[in-house]
Protein backbone atom coordinates (compact mmCIF):
# COMPACT_ATOMS: atom_id res chain seq x y z
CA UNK A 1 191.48 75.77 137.34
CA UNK A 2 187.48 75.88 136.17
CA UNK A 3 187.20 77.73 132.68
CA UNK A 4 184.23 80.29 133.07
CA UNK A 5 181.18 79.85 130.80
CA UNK A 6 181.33 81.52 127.94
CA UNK A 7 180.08 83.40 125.92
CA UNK A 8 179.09 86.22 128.27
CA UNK A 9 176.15 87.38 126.09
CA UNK A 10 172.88 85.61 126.40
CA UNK A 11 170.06 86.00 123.29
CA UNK A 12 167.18 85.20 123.37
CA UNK A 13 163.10 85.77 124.18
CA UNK A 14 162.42 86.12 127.81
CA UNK A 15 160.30 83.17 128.88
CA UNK A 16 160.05 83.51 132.88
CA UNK A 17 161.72 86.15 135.31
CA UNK A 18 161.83 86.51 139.05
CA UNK A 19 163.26 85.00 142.57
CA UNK A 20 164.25 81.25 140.89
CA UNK A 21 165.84 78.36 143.26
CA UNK A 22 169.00 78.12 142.47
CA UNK A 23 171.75 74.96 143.98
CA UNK A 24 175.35 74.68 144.29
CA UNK A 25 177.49 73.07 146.51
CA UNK A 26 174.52 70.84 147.34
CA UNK A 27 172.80 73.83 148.95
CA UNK A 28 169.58 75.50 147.45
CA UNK A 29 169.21 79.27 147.47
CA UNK A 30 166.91 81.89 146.09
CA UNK A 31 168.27 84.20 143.24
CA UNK A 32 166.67 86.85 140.91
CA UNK A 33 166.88 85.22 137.08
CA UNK A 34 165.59 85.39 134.10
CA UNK A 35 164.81 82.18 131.60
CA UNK A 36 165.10 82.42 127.77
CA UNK A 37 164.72 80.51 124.90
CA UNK A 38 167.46 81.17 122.02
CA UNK A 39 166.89 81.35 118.21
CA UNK A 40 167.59 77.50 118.05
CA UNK A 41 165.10 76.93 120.30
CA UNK A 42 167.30 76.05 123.26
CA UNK A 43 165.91 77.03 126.91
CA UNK A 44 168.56 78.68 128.96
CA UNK A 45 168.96 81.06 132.66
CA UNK A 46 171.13 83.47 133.48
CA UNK A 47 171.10 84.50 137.07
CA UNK A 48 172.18 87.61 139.36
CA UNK A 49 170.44 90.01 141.56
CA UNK A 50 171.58 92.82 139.26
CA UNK A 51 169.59 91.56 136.66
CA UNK A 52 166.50 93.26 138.16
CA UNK A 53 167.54 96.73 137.42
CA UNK A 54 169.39 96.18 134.28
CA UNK A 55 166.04 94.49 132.87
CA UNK A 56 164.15 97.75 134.42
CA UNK A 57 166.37 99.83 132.48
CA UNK A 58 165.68 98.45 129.43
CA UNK A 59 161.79 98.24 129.67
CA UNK A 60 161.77 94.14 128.95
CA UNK A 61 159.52 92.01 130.16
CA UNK A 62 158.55 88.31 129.45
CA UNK A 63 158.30 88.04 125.86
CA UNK A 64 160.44 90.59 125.16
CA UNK A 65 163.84 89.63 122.74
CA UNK A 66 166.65 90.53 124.94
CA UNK A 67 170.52 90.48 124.38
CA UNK A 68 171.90 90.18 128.25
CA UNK A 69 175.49 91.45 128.75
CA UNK A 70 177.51 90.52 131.53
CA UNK A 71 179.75 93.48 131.91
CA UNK A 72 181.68 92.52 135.34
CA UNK A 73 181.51 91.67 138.55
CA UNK A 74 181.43 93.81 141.76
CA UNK A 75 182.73 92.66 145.68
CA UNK A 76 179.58 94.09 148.17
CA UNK A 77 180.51 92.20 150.72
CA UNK A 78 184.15 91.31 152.22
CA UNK A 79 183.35 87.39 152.68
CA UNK A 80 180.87 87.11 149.87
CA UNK A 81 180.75 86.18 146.44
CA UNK A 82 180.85 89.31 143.81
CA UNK A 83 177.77 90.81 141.62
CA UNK A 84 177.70 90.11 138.42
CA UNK A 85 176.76 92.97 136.56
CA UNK A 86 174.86 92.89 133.49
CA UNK A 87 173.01 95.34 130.48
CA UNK A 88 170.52 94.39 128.82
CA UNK A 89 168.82 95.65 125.77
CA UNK A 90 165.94 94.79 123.85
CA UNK A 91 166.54 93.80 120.43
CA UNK A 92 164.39 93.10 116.64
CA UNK A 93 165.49 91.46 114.49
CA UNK A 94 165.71 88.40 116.24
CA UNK A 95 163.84 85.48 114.20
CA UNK A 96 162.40 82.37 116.00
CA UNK A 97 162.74 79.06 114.89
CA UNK A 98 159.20 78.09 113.70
């Protein structure tokens, strides 16, 4: 059995989003994602196509403090891997690491 990563909330400044290359399995594919840098200054992605709207939603862009939430996951397909479904929410009193 393969433990999930965890924690399933992501904080941190938005530092690129978009269609990213993505590989598993030894195969590359393109994905919608968004790269962040945390509080300790660590540089992180988090990838899904539902990230697109949920960032819409909350008005944040690149440079923007975000708090990602991945809420679930959703079958679209029969035969394909689920969503993962996310909110996201813009956030202030975040404090960078100088």
């Amino acid at each position: 059995t393969k433990l999930k990563k965890f924690p399933s909330i992501y904080r941190g400044i938005i530092t690129e989003m978009g269609i990213m290359t993505q590989e598993r399995n030894g195969a590359q594919f393109s994905i919608y994602g968004v790269r962040y840098r945390t509080q300790e200054g660590l540089e992180d992605a988090v990838f899904g196509a539902n990230l697109k709207i949920a960032l819409r939603d909350a008005m944040a862009g690149v440079g923007d403090t975000v708090e990602i939430l991945k809420i679930g996951r959703k079958t679209v397909e029969i035969g394909k891997a689920p969503m993962n479904l996310y909110k996201v929410a813009k956030i202030t009193d975040f404090i960078t690491k100088q």
